[in-house]
Structures are given as structure tokens and as C-alpha cells.
Protein backbone atom coordinates (compact mmCIF):
# COMPACT_ATOMS: atom_id res chain seq x y z
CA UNK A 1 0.00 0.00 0.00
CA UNK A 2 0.95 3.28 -0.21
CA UNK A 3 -0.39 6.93 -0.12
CA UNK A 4 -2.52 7.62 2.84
CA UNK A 5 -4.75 5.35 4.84
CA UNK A 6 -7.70 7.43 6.52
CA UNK A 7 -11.35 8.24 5.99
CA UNK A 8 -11.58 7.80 2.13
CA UNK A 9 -9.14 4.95 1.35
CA UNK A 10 -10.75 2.80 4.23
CA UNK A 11 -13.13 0.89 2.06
CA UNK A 12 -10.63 0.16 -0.66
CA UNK A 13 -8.04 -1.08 2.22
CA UNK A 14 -11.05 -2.84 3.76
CA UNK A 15 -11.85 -4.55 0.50
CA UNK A 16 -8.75 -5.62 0.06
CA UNK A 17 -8.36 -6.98 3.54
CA UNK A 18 -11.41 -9.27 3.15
CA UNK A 19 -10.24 -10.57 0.01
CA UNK A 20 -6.86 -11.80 1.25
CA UNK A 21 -8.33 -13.01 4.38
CA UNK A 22 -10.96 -15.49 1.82
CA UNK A 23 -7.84 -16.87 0.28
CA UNK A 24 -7.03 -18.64 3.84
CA UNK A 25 -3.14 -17.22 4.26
CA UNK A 26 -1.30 -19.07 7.22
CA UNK A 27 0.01 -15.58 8.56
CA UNK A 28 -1.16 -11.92 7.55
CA UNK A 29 1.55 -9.00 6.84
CA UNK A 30 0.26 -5.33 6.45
CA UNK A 31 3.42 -3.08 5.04
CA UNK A 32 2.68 0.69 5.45
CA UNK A 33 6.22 1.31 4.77
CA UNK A 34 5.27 3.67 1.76
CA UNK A 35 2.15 5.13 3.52
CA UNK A 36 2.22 8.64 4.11
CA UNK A 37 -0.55 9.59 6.27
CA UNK A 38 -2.61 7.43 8.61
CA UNK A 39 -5.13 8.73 10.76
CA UNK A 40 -8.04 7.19 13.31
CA UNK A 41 -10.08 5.41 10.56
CA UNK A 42 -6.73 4.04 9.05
CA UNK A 43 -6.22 2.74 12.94
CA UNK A 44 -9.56 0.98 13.10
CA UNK A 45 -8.97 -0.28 9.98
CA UNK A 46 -5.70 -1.87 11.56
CA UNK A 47 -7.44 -2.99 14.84
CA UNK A 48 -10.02 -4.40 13.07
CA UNK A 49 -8.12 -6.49 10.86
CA UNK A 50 -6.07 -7.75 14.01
CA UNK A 51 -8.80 -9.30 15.73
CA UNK A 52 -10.30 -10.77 12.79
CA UNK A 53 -6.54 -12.19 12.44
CA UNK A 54 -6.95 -13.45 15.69
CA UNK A 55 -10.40 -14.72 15.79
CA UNK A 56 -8.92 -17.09 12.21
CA UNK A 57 -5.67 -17.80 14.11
CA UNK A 58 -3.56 -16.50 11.93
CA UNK A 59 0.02 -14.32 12.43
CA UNK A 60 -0.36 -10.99 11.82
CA UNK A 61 1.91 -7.63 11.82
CA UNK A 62 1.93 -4.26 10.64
CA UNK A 63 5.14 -2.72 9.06
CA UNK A 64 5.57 0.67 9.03
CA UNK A 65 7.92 3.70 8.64
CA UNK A 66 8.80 6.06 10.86
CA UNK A 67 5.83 8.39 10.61
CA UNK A 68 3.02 5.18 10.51
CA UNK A 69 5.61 4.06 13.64
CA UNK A 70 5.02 7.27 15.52
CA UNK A 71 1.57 7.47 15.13
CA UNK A 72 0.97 3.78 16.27
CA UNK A 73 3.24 4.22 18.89
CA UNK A 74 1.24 7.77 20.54
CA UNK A 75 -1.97 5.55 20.65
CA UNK A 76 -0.03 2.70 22.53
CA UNK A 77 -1.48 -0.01 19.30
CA UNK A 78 2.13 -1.37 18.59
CA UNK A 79 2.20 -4.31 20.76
CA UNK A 80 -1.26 -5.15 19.63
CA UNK A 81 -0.83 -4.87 16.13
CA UNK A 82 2.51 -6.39 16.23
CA UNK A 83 4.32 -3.37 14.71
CA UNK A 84 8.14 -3.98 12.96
CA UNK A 85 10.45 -1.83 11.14
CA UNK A 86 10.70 -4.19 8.20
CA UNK A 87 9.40 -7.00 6.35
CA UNK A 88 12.13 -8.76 7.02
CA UNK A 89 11.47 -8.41 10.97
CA UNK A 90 7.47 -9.32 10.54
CA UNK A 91 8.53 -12.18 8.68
CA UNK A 92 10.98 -13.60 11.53
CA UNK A 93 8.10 -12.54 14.22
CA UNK A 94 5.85 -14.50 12.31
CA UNK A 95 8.43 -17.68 11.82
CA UNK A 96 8.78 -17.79 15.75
């Protein structure tokens, strides 16, 4: 993804989400890495998606740059959506 998750991109990420999720993956990655902007409904979005992850058992975590990071981080959601610096680290989380 990139460009800006918020209000008006919602239903496309949402889309998307669902569609993935049909295709029964073992584990779930979300890379924000090249997202600009993400604001409360982008969050929801991201909460949402994590207990939905949950509820189908399934490894799931965000990636994100340094401004996604920081604005994860203020709301105290990086535990809880699993939050890494790099595929490469969400990829090793979700090996262990």
C-alpha cells in the first residue's frame, strides 16, 4: 500500500483486507512502509483487521515507517498490532 490510509481509502483497504483473508493465508503481513498519512479510521482499519486475524488464528503484523511508527506508537497499538520496522522483521516474528 501506499499513499494515505484514513477516511476515504478505508473501504478500498477494507476490500482488500477481506479478500486476502478469503484466500485462507497461514500468517497476515500489512506493510505501510510507503504510507504517508494514517489517521483514526486508518487505525480501526488496523485494529479491526487484528482481531479478525486473531479470531482465524492467523500471524499478523503491521510494518511501518517512521511516521506510521510514531503514530501507532502515541496511541499505545504497537504491541497489539505487532508493529516492525521491516518485512524482514514481521517475517521472523511471524516464523517464531
Amino acid at each position: 500500500m501506499k499513499g494515505q490510509l484514513d477516511a476515504f481509502s478505508e473501504k478500498q483497504f477494507k476490500t482488500f483486507i477481506t479478500n486476502t483473508l478469503n484466500k485462507q493465508p497461514l500468517s497476515f503481513v500489512i506493510d505501510l512502509s510507503k504510507i504517508d498519512f494514517l489517521d483514526s479510521s486508518g487505525l480501526g482499519a488496523l485494529v479491526q483487521t487484528s482481531k479478525e486475524c486473531k479470531k482465524l488464528k492467523l500471524g499478523f503484523s503491521v510494518v511501518g515507517n517512521s511516521r506510521v511508527a510514531q503514530t501507532i506508537k502515541l496511541v499505545r497499538l504497537a504491541d497489539f498490532l505487532n508493529l516492525k520496522a521491516t518485512l524482514q522483521d514481521a517475517l521472523l516474528y511471524l516464523k517464531n
